[in-house]
C-alpha atoms as a PDB file:
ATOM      1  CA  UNK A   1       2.708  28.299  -7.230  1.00  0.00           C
ATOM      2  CA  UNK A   2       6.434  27.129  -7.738  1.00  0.00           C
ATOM      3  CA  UNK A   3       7.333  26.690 -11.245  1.00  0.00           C
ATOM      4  CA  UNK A   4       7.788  22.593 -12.259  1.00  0.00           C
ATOM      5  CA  UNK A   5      11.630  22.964 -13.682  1.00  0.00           C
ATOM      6  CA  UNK A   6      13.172  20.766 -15.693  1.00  0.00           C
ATOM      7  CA  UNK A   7      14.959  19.179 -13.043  1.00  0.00           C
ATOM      8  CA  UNK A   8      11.969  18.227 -10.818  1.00  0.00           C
ATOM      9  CA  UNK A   9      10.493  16.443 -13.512  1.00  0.00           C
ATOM     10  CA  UNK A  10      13.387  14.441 -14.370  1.00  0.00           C
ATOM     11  CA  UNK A  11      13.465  13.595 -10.873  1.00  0.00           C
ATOM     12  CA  UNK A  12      10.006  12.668 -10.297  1.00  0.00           C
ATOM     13  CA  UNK A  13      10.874  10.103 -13.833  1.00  0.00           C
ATOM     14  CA  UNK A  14      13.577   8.846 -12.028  1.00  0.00           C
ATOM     15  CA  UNK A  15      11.566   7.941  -8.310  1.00  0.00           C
ATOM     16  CA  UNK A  16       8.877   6.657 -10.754  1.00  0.00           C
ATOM     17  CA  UNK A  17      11.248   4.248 -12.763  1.00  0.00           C
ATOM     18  CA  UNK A  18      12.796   3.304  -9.318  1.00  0.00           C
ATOM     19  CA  UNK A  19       9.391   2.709  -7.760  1.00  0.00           C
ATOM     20  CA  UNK A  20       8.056   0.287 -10.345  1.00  0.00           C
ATOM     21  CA  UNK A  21      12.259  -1.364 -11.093  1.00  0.00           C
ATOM     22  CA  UNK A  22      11.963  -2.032  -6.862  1.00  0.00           C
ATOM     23  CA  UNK A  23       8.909  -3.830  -7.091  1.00  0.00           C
ATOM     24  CA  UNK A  24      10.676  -5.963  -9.471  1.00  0.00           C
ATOM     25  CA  UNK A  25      14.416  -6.480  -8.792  1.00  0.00           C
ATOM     26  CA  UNK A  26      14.387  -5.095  -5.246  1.00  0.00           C
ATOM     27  CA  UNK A  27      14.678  -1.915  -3.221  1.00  0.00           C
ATOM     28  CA  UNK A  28      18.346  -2.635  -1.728  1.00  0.00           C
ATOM     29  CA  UNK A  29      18.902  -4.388  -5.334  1.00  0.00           C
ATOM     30  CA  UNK A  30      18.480  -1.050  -7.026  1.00  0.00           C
ATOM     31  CA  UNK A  31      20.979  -0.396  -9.527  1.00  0.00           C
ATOM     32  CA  UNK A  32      21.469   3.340 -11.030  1.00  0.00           C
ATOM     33  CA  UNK A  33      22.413   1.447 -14.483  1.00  0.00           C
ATOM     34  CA  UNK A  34      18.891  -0.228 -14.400  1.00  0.00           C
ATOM     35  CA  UNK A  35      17.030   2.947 -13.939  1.00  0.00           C
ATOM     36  CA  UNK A  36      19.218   5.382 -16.084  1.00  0.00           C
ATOM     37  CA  UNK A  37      18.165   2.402 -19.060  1.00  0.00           C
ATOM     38  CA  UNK A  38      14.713   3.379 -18.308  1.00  0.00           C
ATOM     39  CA  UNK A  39      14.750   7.164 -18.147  1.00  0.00           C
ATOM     40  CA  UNK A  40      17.109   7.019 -21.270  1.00  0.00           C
ATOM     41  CA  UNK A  41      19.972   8.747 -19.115  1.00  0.00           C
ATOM     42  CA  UNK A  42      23.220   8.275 -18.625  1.00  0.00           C
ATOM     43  CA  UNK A  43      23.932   6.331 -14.896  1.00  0.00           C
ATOM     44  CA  UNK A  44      25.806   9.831 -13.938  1.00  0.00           C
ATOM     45  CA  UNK A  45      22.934  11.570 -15.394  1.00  0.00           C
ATOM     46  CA  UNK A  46      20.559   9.857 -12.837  1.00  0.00           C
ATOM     47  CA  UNK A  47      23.561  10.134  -9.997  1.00  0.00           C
ATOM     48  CA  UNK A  48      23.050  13.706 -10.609  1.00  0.00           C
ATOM     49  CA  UNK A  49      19.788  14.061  -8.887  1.00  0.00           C
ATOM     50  CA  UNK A  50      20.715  11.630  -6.116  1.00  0.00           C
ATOM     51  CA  UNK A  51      23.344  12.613  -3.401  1.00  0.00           C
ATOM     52  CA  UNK A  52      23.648   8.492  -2.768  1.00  0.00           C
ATOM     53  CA  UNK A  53      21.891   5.245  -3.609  1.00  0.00           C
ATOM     54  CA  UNK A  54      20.081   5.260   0.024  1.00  0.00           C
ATOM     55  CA  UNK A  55      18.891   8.999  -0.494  1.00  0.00           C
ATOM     56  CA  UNK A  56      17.414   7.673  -4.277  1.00  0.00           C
ATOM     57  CA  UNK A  57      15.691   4.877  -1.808  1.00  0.00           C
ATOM     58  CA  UNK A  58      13.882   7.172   0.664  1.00  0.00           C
ATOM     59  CA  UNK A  59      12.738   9.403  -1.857  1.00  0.00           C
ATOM     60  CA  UNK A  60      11.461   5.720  -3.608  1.00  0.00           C
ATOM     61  CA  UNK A  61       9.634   4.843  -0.629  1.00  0.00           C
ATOM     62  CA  UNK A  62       8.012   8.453   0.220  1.00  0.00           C
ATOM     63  CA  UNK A  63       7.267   8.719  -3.274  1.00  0.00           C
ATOM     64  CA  UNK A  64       5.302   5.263  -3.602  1.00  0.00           C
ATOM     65  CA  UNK A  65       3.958   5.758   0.201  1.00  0.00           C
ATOM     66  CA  UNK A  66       2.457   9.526  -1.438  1.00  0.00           C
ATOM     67  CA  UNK A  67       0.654   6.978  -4.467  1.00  0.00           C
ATOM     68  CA  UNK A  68      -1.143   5.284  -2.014  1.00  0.00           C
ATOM     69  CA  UNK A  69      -2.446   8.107  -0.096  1.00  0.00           C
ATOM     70  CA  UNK A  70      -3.801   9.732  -3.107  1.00  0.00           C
ATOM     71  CA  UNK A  71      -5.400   6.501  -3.654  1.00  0.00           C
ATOM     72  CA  UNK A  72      -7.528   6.383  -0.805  1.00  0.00           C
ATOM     73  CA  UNK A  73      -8.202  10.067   0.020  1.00  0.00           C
ATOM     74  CA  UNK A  74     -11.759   9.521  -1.665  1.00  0.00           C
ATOM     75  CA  UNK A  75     -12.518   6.629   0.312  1.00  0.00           C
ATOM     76  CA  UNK A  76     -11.498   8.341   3.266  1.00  0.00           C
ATOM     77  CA  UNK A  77     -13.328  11.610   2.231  1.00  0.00           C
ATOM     78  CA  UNK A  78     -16.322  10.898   1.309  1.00  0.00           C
ATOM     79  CA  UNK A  79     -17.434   7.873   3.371  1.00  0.00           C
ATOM     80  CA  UNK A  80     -18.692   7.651   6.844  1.00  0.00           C
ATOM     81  CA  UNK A  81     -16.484   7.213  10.062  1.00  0.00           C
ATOM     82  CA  UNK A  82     -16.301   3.787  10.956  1.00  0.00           C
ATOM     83  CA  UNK A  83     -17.469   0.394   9.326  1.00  0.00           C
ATOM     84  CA  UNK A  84     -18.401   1.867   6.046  1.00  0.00           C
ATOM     85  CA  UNK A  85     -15.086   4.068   5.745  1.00  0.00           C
ATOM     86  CA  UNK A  86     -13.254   0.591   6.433  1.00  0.00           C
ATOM     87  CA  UNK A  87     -14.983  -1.025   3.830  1.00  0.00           C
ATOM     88  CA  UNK A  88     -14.163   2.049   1.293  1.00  0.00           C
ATOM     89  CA  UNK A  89     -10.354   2.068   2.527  1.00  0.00           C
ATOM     90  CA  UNK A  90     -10.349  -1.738   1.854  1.00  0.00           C
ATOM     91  CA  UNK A  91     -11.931  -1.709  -1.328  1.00  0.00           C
ATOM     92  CA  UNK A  92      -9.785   1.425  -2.730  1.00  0.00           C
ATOM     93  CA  UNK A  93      -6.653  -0.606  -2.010  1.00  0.00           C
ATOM     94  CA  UNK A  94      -7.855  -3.309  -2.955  1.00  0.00           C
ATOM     95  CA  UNK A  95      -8.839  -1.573  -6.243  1.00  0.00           C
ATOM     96  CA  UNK A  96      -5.262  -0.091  -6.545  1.00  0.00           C
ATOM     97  CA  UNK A  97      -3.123  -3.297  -6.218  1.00  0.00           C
ATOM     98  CA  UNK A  98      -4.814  -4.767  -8.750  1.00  0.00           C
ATOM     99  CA  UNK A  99      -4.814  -2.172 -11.434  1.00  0.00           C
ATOM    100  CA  UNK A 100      -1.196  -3.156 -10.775  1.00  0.00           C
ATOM    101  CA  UNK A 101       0.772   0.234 -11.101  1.00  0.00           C
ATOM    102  CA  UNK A 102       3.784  -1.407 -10.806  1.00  0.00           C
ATOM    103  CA  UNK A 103       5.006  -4.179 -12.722  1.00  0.00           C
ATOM    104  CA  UNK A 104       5.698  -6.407  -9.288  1.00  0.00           C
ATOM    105  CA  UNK A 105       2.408  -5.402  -7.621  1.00  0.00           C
ATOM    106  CA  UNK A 106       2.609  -4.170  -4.142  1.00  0.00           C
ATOM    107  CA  UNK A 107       5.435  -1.987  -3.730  1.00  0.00           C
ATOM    108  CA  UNK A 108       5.252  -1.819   0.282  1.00  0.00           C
ATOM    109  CA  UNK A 109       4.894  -6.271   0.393  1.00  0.00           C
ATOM    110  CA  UNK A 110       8.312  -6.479  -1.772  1.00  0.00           C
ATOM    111  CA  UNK A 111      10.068  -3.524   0.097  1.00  0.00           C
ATOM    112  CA  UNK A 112       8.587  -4.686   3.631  1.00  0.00           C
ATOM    113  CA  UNK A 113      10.050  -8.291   2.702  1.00  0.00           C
ATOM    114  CA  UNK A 114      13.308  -6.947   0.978  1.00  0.00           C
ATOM    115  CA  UNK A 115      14.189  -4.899   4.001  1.00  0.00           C
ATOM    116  CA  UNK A 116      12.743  -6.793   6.788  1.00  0.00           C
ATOM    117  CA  UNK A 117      16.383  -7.999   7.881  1.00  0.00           C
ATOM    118  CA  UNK A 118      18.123  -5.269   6.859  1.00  0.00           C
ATOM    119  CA  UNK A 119      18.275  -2.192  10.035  1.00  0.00           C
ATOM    120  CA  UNK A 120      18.654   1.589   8.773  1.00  0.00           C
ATOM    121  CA  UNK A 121      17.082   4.786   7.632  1.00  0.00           C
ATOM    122  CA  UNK A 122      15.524   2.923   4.547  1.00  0.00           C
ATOM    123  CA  UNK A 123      14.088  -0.243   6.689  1.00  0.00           C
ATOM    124  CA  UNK A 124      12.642   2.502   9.515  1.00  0.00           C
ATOM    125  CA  UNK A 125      11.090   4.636   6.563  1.00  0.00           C
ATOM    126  CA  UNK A 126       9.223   1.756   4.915  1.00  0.00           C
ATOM    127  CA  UNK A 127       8.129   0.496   8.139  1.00  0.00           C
ATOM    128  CA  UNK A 128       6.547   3.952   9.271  1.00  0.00           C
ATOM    129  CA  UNK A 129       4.480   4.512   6.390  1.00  0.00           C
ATOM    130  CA  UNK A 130       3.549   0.686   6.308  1.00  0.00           C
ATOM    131  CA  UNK A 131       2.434   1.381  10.245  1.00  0.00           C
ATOM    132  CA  UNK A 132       0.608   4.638   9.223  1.00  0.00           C
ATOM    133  CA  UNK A 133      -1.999   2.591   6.835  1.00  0.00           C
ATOM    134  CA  UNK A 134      -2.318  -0.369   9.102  1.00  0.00           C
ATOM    135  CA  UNK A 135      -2.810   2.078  11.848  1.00  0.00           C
ATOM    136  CA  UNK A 136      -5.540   4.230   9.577  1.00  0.00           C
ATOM    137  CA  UNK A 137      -7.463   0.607   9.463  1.00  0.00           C
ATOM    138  CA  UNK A 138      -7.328   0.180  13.084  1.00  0.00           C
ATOM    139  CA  UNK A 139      -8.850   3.553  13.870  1.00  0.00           C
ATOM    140  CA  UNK A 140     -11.389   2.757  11.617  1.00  0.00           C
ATOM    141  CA  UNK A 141     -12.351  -0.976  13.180  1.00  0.00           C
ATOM    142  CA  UNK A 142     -12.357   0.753  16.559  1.00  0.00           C
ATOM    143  CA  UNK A 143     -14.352   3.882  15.977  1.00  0.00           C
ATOM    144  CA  UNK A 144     -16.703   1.021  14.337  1.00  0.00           C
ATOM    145  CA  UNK A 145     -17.157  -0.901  17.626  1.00  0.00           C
ATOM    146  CA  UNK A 146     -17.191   2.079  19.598  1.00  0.00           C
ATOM    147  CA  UNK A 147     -20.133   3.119  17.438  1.00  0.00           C
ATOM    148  CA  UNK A 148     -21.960  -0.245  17.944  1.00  0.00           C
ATOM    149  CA  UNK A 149     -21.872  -1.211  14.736  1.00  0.00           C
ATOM    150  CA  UNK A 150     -19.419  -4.260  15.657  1.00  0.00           C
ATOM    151  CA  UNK A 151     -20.110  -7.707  17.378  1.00  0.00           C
ATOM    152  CA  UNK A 152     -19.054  -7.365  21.010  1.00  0.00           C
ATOM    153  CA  UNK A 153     -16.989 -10.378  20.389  1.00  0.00           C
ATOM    154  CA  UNK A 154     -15.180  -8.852  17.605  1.00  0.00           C
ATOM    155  CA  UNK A 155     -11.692  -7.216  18.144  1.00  0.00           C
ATOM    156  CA  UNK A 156     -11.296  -4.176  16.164  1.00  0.00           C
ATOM    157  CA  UNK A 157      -7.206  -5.206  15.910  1.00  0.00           C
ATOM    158  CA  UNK A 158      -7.645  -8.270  14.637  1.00  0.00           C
ATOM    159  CA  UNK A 159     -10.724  -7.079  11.950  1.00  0.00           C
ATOM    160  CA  UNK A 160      -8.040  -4.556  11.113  1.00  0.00           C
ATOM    161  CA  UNK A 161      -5.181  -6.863  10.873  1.00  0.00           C
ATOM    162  CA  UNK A 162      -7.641 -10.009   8.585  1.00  0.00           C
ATOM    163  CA  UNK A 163      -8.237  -6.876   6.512  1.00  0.00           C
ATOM    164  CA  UNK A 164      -4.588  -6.097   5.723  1.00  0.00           C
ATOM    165  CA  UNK A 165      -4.037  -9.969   4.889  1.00  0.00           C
ATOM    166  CA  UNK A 166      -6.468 -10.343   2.663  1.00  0.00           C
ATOM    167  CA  UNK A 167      -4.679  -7.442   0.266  1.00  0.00           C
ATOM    168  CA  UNK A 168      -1.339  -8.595   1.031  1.00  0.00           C
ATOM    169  CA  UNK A 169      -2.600 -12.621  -0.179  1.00  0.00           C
ATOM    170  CA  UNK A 170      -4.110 -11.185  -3.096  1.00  0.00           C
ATOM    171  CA  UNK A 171      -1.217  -9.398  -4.414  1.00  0.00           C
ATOM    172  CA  UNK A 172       1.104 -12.454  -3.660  1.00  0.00           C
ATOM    173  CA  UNK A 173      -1.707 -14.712  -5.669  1.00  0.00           C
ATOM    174  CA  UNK A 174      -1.778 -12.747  -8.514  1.00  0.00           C
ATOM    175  CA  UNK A 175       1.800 -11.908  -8.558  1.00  0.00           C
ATOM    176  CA  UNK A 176       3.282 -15.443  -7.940  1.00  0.00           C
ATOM    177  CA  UNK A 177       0.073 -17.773  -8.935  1.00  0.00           C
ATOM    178  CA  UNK A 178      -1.012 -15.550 -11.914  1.00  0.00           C
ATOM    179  CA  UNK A 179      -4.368 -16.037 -10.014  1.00  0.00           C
ATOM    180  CA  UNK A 180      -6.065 -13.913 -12.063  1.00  0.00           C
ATOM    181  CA  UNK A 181      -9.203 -13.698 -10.039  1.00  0.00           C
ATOM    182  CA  UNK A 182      -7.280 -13.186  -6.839  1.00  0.00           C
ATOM    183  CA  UNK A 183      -8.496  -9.402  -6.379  1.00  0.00           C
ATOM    184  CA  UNK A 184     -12.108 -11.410  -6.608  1.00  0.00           C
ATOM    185  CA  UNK A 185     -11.947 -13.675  -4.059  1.00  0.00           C
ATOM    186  CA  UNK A 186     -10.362 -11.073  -1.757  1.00  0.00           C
ATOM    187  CA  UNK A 187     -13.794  -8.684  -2.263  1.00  0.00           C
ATOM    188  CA  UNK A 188     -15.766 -11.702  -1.363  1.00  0.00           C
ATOM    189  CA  UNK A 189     -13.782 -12.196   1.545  1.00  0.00           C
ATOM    190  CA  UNK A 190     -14.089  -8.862   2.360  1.00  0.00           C
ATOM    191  CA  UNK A 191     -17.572  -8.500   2.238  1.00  0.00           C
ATOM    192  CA  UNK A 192     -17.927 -11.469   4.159  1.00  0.00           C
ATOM    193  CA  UNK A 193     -15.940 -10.833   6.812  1.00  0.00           C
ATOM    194  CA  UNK A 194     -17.183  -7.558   7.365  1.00  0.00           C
ATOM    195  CA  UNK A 195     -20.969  -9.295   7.336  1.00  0.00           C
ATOM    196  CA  UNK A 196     -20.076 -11.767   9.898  1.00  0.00           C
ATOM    197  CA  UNK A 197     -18.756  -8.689  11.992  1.00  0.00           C
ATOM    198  CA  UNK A 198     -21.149  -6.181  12.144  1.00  0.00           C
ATOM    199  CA  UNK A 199     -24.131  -5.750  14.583  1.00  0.00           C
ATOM    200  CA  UNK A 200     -26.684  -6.634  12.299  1.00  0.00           C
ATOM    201  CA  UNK A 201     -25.369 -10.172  11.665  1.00  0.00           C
ATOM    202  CA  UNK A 202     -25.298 -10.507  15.667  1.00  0.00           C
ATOM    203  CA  UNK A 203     -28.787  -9.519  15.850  1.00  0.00           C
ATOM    204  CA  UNK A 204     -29.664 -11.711  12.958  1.00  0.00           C
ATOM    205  CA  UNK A 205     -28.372 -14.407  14.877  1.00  0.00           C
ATOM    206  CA  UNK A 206     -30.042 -14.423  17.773  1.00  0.00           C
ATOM    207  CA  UNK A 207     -33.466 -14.508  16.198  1.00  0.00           C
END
């Protein structure tokens, strides 16, 4: 096991206070002043551990990307393939946002929106683990309707893609609205969507 030096640890403070900061006053707004304020460093203290202010932003994204994961390995884990691990992958993010770890919600919905215009390394970064989670919920829809347990007329894509919405318009009500039930209504949705969906409802129907 590799000893945790000094240094690591002041860098992992330094991605955190950059992670939440970002989610705040913006990933291409990120200012080494800002952050060395919140670490209690001096700014060439925190330049120290950072080659350059775009290699401090990968190591941001990557970093917040890794907080995520770790957030729905359970629900990936220890739930069934298909509808019901889609459901569990739902619910843990949903779950996440809304314990709000960082003090402008959804890291990847400010950084998706703050670099949406803006081509590079950074922009390409944020995009692949944004397409890595979206994917992960399309597997999921699909495996479901190749296991039946979908409406024929359902499209596992769009399932997938009314799924990712419904996070990314809670985390805009709550952060913009101070809707404080927004995480609520987004589990209702949730549940009903997935209702309307599945086989069951289909079968239900037709009686």
């Amino acid at each position: 096991m590799l000893k945790d030096t000094h240094g690591a640890r002041r860098r992992r403070d330094i991605t955190a206070a950059a992670i939440d900061l970002s989610t705040i006053d913006g990933l291409a707004a990120l200012s080494l002043s800002r952050i060395a304020d919140e670490v209690g460093l001096s700014k060439p203290g925190v330049a120290a551990h950072f080659e350059s202010k775009e290699v401090l932003q990968l190591a941001v994204v990557d970093a917040a990307a890794a907080a995520y994961s770790d957030a729905l390995v359970q629900a990936h884990e220890s739930t069934t393939p298909g509808l019901k691990r889609l459901r569990a992958l739902a619910l843990a993010w949903l779950d996440y946002l809304e314990r709000a770890p960082y003090r402008g919600g959804c890291f990847f919905a400010a950084a998706g929106h703050d670099f949406s215009g803006r081509p590079g390394a950074v922009r390409d970064v944020i995009a692949r683990h944004t397409r890595r989670f979206i994917e992960t919920l399309e597997e999921q829809s699909q495996l479901a309707a190749r296991l039946a347990e979908l409406r024929p007329d359902v499209q596992p894509l769009s399932l997938a893609f009314a799924i990712h919405g419904l996070a990314l318009e809670a985390n805009l009500r709550r952060e913009l609205l101070d809707d404080d039930d927004a995480f609520k209504l987004a589990r209702r949705a949730l549940d009903a969507l997935l209702h309307d969906s599945g086989r069951a409802a289909s079968k239900r129907a037709r009686r």
